[in-house]
PDB file of N, CA and C in Angstrom:
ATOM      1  N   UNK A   1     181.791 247.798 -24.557  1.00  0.00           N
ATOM      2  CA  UNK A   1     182.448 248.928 -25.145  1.00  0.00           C
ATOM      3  C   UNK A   1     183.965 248.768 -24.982  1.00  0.00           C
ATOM      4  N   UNK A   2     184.960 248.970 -25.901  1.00  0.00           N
ATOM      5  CA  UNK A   2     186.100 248.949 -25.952  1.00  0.00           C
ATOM      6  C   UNK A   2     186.856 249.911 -25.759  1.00  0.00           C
ATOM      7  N   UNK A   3     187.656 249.680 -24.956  1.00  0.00           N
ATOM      8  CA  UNK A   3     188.269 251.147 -24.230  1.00  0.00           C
ATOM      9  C   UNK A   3     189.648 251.673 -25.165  1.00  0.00           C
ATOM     10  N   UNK A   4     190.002 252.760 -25.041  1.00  0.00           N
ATOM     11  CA  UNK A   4     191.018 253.000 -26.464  1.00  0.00           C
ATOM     12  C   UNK A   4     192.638 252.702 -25.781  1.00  0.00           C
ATOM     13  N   UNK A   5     192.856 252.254 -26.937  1.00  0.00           N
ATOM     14  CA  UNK A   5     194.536 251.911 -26.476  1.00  0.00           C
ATOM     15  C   UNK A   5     195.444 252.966 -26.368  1.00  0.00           C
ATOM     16  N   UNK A   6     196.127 253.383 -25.472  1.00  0.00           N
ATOM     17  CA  UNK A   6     197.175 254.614 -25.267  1.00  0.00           C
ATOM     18  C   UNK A   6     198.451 253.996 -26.337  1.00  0.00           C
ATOM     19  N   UNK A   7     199.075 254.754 -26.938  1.00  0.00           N
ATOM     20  CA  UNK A   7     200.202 254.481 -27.754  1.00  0.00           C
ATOM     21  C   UNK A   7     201.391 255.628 -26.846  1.00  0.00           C
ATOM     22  N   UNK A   8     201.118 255.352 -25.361  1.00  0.00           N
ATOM     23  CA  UNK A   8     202.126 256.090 -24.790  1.00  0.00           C
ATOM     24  C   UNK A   8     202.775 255.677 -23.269  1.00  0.00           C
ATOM     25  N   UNK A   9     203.645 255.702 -22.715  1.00  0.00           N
ATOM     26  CA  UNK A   9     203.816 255.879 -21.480  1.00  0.00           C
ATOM     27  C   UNK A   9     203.678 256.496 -20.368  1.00  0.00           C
ATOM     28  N   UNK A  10     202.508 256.566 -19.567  1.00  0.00           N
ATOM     29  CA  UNK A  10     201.943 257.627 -18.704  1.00  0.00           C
ATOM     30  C   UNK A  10     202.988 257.753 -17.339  1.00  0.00           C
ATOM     31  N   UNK A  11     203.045 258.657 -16.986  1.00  0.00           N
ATOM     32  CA  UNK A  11     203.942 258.879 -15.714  1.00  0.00           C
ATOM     33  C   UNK A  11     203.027 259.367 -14.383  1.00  0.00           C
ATOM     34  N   UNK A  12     203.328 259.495 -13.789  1.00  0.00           N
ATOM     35  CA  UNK A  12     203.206 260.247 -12.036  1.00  0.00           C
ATOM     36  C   UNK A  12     202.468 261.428 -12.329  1.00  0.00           C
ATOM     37  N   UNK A  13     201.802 262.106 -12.543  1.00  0.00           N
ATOM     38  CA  UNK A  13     201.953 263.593 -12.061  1.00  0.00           C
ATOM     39  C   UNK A  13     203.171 264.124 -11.338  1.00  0.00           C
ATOM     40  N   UNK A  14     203.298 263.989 -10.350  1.00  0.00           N
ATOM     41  CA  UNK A  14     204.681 264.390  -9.516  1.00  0.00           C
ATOM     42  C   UNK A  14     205.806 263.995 -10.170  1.00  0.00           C
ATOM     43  N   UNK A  15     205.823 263.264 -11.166  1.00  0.00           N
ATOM     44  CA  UNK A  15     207.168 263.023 -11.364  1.00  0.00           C
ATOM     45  C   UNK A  15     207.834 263.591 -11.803  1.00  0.00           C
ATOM     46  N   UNK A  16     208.756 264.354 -11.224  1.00  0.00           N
ATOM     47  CA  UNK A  16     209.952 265.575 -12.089  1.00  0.00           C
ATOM     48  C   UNK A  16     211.525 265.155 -12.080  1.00  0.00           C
ATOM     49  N   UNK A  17     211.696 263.829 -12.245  1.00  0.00           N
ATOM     50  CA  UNK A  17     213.363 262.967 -12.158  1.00  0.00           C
ATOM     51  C   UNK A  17     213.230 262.661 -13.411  1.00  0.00           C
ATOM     52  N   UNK A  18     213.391 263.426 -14.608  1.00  0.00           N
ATOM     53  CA  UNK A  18     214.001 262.724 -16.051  1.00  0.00           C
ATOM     54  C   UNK A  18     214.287 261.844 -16.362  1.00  0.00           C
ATOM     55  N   UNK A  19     215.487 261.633 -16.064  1.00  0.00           N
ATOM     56  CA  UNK A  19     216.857 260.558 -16.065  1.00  0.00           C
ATOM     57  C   UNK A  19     216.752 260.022 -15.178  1.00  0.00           C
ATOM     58  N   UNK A  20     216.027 260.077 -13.800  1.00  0.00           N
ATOM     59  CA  UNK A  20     216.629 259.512 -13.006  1.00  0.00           C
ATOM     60  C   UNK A  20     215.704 258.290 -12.653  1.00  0.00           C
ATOM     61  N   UNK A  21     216.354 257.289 -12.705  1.00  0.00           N
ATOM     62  CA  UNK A  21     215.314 255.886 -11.940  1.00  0.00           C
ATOM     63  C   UNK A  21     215.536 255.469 -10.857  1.00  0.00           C
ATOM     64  N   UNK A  22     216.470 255.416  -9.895  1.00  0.00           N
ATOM     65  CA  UNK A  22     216.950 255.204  -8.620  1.00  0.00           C
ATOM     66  C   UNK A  22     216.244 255.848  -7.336  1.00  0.00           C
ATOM     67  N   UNK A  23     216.750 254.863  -6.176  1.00  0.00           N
ATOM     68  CA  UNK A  23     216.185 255.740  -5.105  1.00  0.00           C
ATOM     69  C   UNK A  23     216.534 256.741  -4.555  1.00  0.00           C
ATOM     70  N   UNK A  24     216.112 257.949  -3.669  1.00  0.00           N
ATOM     71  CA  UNK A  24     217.194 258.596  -2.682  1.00  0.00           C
ATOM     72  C   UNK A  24     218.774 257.619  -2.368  1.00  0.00           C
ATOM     73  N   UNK A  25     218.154 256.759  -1.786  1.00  0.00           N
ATOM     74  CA  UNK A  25     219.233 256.297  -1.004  1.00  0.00           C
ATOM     75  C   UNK A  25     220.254 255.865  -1.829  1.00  0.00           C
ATOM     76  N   UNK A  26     220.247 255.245  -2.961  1.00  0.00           N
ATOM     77  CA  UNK A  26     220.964 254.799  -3.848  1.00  0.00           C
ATOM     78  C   UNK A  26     221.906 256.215  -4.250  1.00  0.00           C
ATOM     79  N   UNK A  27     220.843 257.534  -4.574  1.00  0.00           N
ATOM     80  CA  UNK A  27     221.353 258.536  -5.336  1.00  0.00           C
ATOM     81  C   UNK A  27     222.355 259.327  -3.852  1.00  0.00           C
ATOM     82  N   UNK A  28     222.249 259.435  -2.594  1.00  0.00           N
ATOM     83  CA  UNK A  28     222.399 260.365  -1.532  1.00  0.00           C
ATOM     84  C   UNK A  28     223.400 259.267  -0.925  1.00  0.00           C
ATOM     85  N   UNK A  29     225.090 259.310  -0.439  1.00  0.00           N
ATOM     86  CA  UNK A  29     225.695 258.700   0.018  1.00  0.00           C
ATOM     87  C   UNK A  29     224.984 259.496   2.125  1.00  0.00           C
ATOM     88  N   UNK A  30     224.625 260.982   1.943  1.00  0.00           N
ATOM     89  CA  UNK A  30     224.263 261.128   2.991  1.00  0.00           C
ATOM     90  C   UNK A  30     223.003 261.077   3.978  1.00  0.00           C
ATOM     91  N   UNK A  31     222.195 260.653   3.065  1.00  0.00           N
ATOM     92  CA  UNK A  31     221.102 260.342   3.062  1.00  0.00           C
ATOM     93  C   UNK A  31     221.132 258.349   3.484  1.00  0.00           C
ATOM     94  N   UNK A  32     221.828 257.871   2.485  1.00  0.00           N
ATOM     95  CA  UNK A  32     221.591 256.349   3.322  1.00  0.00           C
ATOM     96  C   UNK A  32     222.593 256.477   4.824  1.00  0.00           C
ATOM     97  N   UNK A  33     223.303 256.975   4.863  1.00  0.00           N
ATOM     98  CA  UNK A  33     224.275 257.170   5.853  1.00  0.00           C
ATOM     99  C   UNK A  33     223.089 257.569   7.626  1.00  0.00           C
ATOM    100  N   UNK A  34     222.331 258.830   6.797  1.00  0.00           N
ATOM    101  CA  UNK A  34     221.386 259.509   7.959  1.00  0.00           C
ATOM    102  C   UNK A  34     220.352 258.015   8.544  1.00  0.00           C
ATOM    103  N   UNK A  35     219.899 257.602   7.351  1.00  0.00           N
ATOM    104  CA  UNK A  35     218.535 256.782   7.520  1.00  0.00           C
ATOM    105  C   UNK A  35     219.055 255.380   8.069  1.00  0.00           C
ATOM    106  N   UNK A  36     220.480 254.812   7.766  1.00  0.00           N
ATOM    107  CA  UNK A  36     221.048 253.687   8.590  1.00  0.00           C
ATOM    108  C   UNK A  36     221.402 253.931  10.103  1.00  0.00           C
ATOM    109  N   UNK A  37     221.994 254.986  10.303  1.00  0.00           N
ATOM    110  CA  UNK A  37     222.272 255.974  11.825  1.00  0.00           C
ATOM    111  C   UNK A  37     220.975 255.979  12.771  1.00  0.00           C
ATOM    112  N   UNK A  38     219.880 256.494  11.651  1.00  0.00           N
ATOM    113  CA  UNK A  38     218.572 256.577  12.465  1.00  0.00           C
ATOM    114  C   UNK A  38     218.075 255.879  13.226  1.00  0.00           C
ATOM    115  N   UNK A  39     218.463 254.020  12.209  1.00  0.00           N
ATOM    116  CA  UNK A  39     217.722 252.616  12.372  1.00  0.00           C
ATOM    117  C   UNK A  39     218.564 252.440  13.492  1.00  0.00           C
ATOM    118  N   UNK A  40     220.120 252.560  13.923  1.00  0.00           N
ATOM    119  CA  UNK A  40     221.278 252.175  14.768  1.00  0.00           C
ATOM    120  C   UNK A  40     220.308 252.933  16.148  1.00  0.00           C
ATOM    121  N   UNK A  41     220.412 254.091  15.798  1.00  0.00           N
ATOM    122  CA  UNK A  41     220.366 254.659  17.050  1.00  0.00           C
ATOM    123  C   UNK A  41     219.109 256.078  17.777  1.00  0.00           C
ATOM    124  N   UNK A  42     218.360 255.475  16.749  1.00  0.00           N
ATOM    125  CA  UNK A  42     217.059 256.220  17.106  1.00  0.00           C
ATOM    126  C   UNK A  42     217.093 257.617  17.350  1.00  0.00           C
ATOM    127  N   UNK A  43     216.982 258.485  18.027  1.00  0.00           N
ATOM    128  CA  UNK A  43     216.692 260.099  18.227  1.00  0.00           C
ATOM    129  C   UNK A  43     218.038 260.491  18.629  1.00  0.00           C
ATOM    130  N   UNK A  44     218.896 259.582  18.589  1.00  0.00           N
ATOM    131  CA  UNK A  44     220.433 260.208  18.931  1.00  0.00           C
ATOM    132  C   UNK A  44     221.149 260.135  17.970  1.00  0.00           C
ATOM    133  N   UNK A  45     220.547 259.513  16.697  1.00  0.00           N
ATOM    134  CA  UNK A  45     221.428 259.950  15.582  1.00  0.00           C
ATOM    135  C   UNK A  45     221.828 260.997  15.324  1.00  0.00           C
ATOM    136  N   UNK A  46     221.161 262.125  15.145  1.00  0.00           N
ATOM    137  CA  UNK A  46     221.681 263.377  14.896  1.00  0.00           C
ATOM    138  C   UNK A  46     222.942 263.949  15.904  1.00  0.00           C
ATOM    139  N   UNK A  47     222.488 263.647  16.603  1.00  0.00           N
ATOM    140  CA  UNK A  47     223.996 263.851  17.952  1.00  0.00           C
ATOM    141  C   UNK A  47     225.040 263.036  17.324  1.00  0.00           C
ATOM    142  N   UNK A  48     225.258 261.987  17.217  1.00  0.00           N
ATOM    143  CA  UNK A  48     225.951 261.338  16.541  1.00  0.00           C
ATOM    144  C   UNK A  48     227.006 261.656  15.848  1.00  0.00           C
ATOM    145  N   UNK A  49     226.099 261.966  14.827  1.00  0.00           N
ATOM    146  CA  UNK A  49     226.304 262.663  13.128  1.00  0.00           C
ATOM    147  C   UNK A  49     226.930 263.868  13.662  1.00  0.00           C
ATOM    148  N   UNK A  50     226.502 264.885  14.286  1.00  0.00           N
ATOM    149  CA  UNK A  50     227.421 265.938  14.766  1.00  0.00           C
ATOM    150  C   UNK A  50     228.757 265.533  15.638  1.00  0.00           C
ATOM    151  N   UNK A  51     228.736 264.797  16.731  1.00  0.00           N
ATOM    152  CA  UNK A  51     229.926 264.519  17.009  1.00  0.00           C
ATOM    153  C   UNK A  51     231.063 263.804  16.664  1.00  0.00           C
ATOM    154  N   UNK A  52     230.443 263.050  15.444  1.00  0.00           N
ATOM    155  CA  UNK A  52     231.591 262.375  14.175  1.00  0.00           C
ATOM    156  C   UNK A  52     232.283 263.478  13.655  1.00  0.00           C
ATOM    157  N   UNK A  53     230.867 264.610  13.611  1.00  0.00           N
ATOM    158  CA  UNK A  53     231.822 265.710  12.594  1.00  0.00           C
ATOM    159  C   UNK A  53     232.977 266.272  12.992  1.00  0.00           C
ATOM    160  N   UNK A  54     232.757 266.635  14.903  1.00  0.00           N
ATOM    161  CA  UNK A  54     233.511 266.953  15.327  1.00  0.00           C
ATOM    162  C   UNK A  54     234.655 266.649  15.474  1.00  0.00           C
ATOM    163  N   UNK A  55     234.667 265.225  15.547  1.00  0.00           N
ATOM    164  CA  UNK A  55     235.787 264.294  15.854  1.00  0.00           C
ATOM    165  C   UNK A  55     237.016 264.483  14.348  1.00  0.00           C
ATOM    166  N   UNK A  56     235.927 264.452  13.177  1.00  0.00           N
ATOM    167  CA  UNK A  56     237.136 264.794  12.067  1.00  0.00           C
ATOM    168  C   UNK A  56     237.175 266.066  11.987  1.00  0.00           C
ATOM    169  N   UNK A  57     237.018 266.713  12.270  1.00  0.00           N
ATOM    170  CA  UNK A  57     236.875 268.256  12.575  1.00  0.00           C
ATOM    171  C   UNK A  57     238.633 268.814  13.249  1.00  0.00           C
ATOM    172  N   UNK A  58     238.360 268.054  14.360  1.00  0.00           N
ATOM    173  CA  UNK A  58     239.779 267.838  15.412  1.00  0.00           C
ATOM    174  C   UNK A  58     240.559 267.173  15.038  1.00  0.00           C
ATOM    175  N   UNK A  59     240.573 266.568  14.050  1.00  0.00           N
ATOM    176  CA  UNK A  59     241.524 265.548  13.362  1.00  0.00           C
ATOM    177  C   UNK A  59     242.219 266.140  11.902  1.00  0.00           C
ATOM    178  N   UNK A  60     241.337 267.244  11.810  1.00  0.00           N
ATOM    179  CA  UNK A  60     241.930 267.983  10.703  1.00  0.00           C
ATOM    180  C   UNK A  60     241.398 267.404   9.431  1.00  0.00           C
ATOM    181  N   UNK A  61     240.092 266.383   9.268  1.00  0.00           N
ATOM    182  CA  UNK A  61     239.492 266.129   8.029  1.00  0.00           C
ATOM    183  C   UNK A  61     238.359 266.402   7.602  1.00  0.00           C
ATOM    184  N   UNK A  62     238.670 267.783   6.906  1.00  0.00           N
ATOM    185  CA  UNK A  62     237.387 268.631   6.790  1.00  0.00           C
ATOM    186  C   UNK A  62     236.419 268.231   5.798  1.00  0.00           C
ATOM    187  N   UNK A  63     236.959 267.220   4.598  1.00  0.00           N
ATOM    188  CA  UNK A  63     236.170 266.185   4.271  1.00  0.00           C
ATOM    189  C   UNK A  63     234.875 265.427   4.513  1.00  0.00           C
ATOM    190  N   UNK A  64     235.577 264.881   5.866  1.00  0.00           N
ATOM    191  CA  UNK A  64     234.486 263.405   6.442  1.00  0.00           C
ATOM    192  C   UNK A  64     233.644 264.564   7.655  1.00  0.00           C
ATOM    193  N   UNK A  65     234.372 265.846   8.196  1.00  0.00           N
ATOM    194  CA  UNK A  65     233.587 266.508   8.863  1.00  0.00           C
ATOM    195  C   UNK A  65     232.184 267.083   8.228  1.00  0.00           C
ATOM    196  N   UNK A  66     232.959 267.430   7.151  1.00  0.00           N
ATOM    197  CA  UNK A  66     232.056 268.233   5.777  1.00  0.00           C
ATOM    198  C   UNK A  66     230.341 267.052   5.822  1.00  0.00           C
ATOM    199  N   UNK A  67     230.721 265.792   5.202  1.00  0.00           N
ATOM    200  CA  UNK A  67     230.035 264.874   5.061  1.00  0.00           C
ATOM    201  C   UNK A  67     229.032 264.326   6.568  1.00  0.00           C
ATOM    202  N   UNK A  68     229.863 264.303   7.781  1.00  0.00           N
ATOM    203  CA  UNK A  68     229.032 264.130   8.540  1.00  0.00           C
ATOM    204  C   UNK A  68     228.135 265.363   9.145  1.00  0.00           C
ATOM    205  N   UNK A  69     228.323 266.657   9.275  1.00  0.00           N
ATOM    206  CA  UNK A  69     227.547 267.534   9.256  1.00  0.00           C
ATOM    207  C   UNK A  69     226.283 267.516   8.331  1.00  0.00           C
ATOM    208  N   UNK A  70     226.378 267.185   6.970  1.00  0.00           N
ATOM    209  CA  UNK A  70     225.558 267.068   5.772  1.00  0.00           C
ATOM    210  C   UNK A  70     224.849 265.847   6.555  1.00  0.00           C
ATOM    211  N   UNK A  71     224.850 265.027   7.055  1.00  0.00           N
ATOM    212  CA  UNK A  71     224.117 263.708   8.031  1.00  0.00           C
ATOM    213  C   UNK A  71     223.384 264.207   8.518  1.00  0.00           C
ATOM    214  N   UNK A  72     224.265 265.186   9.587  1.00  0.00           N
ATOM    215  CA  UNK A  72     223.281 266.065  11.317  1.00  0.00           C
ATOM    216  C   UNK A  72     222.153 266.669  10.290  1.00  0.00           C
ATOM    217  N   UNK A  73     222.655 267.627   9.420  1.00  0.00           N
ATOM    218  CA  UNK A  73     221.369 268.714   8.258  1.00  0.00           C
ATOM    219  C   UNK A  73     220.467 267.788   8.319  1.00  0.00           C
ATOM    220  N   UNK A  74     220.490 266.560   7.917  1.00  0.00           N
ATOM    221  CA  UNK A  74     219.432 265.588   7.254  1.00  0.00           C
ATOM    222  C   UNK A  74     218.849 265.124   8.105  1.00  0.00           C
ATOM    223  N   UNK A  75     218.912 265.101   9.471  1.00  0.00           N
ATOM    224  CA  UNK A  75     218.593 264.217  10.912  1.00  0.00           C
ATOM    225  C   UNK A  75     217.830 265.079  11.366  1.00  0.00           C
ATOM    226  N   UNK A  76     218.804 266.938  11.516  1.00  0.00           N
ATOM    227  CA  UNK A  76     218.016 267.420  12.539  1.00  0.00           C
ATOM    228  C   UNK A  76     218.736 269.474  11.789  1.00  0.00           C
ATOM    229  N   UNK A  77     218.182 269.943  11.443  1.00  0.00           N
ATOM    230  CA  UNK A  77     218.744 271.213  10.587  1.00  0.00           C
ATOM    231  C   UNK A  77     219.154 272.193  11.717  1.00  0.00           C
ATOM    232  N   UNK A  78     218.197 272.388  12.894  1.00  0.00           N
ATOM    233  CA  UNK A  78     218.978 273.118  13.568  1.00  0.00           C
ATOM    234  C   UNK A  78     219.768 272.488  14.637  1.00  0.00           C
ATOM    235  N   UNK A  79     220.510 271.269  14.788  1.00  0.00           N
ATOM    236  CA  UNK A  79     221.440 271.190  15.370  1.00  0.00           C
ATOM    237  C   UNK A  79     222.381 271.187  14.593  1.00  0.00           C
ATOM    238  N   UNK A  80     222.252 270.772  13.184  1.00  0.00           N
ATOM    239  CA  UNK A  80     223.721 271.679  12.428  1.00  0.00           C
ATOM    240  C   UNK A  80     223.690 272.805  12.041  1.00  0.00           C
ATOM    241  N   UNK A  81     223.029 273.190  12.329  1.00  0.00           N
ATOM    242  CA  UNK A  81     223.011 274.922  12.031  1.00  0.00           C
ATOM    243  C   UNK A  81     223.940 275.475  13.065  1.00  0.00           C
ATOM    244  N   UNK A  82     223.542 275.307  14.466  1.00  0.00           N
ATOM    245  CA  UNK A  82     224.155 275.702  15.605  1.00  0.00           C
ATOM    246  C   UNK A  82     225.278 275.117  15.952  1.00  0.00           C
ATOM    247  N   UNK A  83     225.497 273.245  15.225  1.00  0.00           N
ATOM    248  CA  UNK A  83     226.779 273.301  15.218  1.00  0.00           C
ATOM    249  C   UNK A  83     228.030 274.342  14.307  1.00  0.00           C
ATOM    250  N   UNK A  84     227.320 274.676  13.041  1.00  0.00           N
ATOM    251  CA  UNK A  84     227.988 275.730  12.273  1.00  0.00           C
ATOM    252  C   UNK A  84     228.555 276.838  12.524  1.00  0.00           C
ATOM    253  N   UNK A  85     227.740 277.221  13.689  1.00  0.00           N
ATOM    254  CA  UNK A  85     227.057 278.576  14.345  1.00  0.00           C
ATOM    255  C   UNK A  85     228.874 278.973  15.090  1.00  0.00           C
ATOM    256  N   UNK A  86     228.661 277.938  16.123  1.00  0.00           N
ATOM    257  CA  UNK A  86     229.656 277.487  17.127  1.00  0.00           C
ATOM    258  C   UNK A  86     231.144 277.568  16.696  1.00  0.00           C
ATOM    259  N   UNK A  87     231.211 276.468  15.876  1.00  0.00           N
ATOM    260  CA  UNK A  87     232.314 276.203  14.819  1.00  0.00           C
ATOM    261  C   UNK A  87     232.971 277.703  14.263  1.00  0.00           C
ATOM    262  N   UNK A  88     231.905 278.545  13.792  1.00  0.00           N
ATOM    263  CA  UNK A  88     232.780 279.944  12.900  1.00  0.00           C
ATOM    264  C   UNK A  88     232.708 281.364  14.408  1.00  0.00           C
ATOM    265  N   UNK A  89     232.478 280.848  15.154  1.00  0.00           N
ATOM    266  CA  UNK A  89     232.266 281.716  16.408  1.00  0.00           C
ATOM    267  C   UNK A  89     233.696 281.515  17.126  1.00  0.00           C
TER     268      UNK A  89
END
């Protein structure tokens, strides 16, 4: 018995990225940033990532602080939460 030919391109179920063909990591500068940190330094990344922030924080670059906080979120949510917490306290 001959099975019928699709005249289509089937997708994922799950798949809801349109446009998009890339990976996280490719698409997330903070995301490869979190997941390279992770590989460096295992369960202390997130500490890390928060005390980078701090460091540009004190340096007056609310930028790279901005960005490494967005790291800690991705590592560990409530230690940047509470770093946030701290910070506007």
């Amino acid at each position: 018995m001959a099975r019928p030919v699709l005249g289509r391109h089937l997708r994922a179920v799950n798949d809801n990225a349109e446009g998009w063909s890339g990976s996280w990591a490719q698409q997330s500068d903070a995301l490869d940033t979190a997941l390279r940190l992770f590989a460096a330094h295992g369960f202390s990344a997130a500490a890390r990532a928060r005390d980078a922030a701090a460091i540009a924080e004190a340096g007056g670059d609310t930028t790279r602080s901005g960005f490494w906080l967005e790291v800690c979120n991705t590592l560990d949510r409530r230690m940047a939460r509470d770093f946030k917490a701290r910070r506007h306290s």
